[in-house]
C-alpha atoms as a PDB file:
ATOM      1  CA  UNK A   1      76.746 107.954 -17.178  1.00  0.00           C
ATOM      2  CA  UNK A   2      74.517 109.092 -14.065  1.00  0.00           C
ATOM      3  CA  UNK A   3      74.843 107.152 -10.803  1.00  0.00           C
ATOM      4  CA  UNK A   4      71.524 105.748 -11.530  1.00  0.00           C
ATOM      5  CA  UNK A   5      72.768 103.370 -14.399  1.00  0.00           C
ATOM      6  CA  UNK A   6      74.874 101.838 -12.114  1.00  0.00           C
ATOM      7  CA  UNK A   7      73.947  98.666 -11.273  1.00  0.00           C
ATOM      8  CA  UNK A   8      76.609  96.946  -8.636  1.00  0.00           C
ATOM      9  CA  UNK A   9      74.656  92.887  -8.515  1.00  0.00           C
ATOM     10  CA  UNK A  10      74.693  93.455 -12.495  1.00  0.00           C
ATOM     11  CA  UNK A  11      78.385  94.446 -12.922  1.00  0.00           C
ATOM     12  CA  UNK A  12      79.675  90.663 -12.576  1.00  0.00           C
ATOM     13  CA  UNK A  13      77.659  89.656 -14.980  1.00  0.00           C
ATOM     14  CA  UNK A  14      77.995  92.214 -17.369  1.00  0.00           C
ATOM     15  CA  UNK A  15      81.771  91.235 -16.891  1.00  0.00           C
ATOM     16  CA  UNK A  16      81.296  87.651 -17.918  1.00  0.00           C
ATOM     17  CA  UNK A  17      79.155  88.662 -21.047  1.00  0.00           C
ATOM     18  CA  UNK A  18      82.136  91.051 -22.209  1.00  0.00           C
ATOM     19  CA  UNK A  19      84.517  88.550 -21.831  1.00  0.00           C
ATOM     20  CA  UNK A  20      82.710  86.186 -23.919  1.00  0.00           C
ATOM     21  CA  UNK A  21      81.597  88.635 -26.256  1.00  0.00           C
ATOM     22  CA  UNK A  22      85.625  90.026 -26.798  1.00  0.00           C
ATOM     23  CA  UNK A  23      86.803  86.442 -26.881  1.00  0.00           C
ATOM     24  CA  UNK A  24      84.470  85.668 -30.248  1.00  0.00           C
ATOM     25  CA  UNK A  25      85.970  88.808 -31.901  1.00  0.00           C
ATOM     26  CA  UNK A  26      88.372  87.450 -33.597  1.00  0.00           C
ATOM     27  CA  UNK A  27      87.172  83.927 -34.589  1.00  0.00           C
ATOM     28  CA  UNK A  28      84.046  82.090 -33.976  1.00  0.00           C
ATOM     29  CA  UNK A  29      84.264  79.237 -30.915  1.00  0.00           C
ATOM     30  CA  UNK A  30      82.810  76.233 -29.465  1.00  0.00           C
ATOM     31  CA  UNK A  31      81.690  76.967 -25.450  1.00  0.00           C
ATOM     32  CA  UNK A  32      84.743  75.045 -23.762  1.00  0.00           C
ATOM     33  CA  UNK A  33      87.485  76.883 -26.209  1.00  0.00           C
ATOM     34  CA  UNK A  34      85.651  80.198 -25.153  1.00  0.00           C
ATOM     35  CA  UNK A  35      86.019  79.747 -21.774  1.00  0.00           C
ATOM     36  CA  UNK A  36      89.787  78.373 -22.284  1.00  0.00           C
ATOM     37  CA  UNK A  37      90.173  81.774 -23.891  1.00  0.00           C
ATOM     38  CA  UNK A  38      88.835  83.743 -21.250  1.00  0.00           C
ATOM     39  CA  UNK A  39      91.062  82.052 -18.703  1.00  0.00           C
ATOM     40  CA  UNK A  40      94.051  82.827 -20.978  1.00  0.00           C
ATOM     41  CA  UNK A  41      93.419  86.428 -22.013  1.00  0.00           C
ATOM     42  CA  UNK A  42      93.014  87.241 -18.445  1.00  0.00           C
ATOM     43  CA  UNK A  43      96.002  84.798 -17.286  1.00  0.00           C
ATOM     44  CA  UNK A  44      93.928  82.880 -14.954  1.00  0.00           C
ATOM     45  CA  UNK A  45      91.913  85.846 -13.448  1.00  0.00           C
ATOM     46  CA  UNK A  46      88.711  85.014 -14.812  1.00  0.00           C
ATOM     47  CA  UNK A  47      87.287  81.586 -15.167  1.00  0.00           C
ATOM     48  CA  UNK A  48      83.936  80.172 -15.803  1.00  0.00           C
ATOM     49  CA  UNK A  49      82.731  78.154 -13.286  1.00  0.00           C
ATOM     50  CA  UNK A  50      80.666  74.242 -14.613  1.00  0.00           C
ATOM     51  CA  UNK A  51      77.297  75.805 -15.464  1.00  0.00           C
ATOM     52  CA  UNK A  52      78.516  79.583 -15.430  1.00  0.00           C
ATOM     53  CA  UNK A  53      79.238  80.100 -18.923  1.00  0.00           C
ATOM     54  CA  UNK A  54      76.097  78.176 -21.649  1.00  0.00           C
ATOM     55  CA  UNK A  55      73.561  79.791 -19.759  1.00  0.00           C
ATOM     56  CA  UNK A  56      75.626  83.033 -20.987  1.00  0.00           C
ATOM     57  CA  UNK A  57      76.240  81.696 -24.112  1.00  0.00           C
ATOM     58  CA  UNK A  58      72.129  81.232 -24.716  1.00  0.00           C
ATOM     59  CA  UNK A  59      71.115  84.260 -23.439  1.00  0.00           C
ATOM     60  CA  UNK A  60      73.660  85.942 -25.598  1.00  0.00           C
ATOM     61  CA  UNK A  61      72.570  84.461 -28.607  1.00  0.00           C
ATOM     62  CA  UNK A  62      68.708  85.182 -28.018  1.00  0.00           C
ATOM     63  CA  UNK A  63      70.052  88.771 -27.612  1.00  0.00           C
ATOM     64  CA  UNK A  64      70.743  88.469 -31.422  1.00  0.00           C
ATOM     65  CA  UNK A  65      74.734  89.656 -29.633  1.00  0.00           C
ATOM     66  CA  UNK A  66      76.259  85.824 -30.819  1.00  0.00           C
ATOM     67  CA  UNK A  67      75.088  83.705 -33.031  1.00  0.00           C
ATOM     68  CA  UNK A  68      75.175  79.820 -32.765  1.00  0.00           C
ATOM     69  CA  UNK A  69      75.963  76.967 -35.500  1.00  0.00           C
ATOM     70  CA  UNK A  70      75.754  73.271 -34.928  1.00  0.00           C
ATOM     71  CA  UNK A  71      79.101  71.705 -36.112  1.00  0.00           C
ATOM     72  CA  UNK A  72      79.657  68.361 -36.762  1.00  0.00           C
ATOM     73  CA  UNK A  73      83.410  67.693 -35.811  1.00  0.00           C
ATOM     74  CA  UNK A  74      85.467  64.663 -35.464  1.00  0.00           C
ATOM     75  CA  UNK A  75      81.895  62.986 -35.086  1.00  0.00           C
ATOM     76  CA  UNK A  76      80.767  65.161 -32.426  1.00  0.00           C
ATOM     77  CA  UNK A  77      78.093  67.948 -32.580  1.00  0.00           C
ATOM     78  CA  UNK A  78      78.981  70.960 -31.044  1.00  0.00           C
ATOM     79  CA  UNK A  79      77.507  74.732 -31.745  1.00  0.00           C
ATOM     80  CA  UNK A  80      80.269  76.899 -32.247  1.00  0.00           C
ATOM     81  CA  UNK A  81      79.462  80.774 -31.505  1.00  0.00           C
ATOM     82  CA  UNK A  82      80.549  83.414 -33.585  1.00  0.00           C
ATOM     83  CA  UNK A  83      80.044  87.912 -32.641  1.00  0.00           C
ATOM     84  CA  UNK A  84      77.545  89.730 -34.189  1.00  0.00           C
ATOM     85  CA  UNK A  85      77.460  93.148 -36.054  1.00  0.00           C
ATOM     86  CA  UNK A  86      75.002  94.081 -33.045  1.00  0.00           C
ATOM     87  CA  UNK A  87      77.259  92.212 -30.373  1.00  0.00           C
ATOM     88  CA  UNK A  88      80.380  94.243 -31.288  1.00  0.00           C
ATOM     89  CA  UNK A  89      78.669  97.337 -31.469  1.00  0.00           C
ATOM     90  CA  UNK A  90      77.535  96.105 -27.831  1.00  0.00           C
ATOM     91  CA  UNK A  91      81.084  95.259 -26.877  1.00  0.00           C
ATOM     92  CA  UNK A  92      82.684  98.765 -27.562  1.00  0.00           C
ATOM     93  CA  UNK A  93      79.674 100.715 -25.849  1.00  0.00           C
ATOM     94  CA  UNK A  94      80.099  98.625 -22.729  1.00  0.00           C
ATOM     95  CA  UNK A  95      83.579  98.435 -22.694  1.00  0.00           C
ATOM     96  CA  UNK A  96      83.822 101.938 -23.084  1.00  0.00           C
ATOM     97  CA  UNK A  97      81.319 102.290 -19.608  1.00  0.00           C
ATOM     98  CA  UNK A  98      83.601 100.076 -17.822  1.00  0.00           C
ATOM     99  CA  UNK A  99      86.400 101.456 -18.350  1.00  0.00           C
ATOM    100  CA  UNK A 100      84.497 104.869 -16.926  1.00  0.00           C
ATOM    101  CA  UNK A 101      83.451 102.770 -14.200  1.00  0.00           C
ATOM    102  CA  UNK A 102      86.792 101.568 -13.040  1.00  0.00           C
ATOM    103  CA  UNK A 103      87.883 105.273 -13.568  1.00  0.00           C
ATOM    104  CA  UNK A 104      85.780 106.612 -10.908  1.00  0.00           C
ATOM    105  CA  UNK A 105      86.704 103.344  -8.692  1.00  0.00           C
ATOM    106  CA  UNK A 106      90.009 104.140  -8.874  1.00  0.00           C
ATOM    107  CA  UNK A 107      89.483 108.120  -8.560  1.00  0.00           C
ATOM    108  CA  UNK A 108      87.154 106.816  -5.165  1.00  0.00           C
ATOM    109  CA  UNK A 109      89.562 104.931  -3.964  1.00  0.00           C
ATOM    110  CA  UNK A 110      92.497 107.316  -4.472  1.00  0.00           C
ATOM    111  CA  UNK A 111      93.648 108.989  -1.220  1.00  0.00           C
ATOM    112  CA  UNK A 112      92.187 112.997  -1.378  1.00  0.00           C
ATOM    113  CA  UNK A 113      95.820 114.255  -1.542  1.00  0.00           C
ATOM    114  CA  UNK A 114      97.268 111.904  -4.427  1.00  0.00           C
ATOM    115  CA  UNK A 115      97.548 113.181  -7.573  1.00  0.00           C
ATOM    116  CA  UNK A 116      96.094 111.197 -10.710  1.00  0.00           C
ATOM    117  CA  UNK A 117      98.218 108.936 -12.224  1.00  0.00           C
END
């Protein structure tokens, strides 16, 4: 990755779209049990603020990374998300660049003298 492709306003979101994207790995979701997910995985580190996460979830899905079904449940409609082939393939590249990222954060923020952990 070259210093160029870094993008610091874009990393948040980028953060938020992986977190959605690796919480519909395993199982396809409705919005509200995705973002219960999210706050869980991360024990309470990440949460999606009331209009943070379906504007997300849309722009995901007409990235072809999620795909949306209406569901008709205990008489309510509600589109439950599932991952894509393309949105896991996009999940492991980008989790693989932030984990580079927070490698050279942590190198950065490292005192000169200290040895890698």
């Amino acid at each position: 990755m070259k210093e160029t492709d870094f993008d610091v306003q874009g990393f948040a979101r980028d953060i938020n779209e992986l977190l959605v994207l690796a919480t519909l790995r395993t199982e396809a979701k409705h919005g509200y049990q995705v973002a219960l997910d999210v706050e869980s995985d991360s024990n309470g580190l990440f949460r999606f603020k009331h209009g943070t996460l379906y504007p997300i979830l849309h722009r995901l899905e007409e990235e072809g990374l999620i795909k949306g079904d209406w569901s008709k449940s205990g008489g309510r409609r509600r589109k439950i998300y599932s991952l894509t082939t393309s949105g896991s393939r996009h999940l492991t590249g980008e989790t693989s660049r932030v984990q580079e990222i927070v490698s050279r954060l942590m190198t950065a923020l490292r005192p000169r003298d200290e040895a890698p952990a």
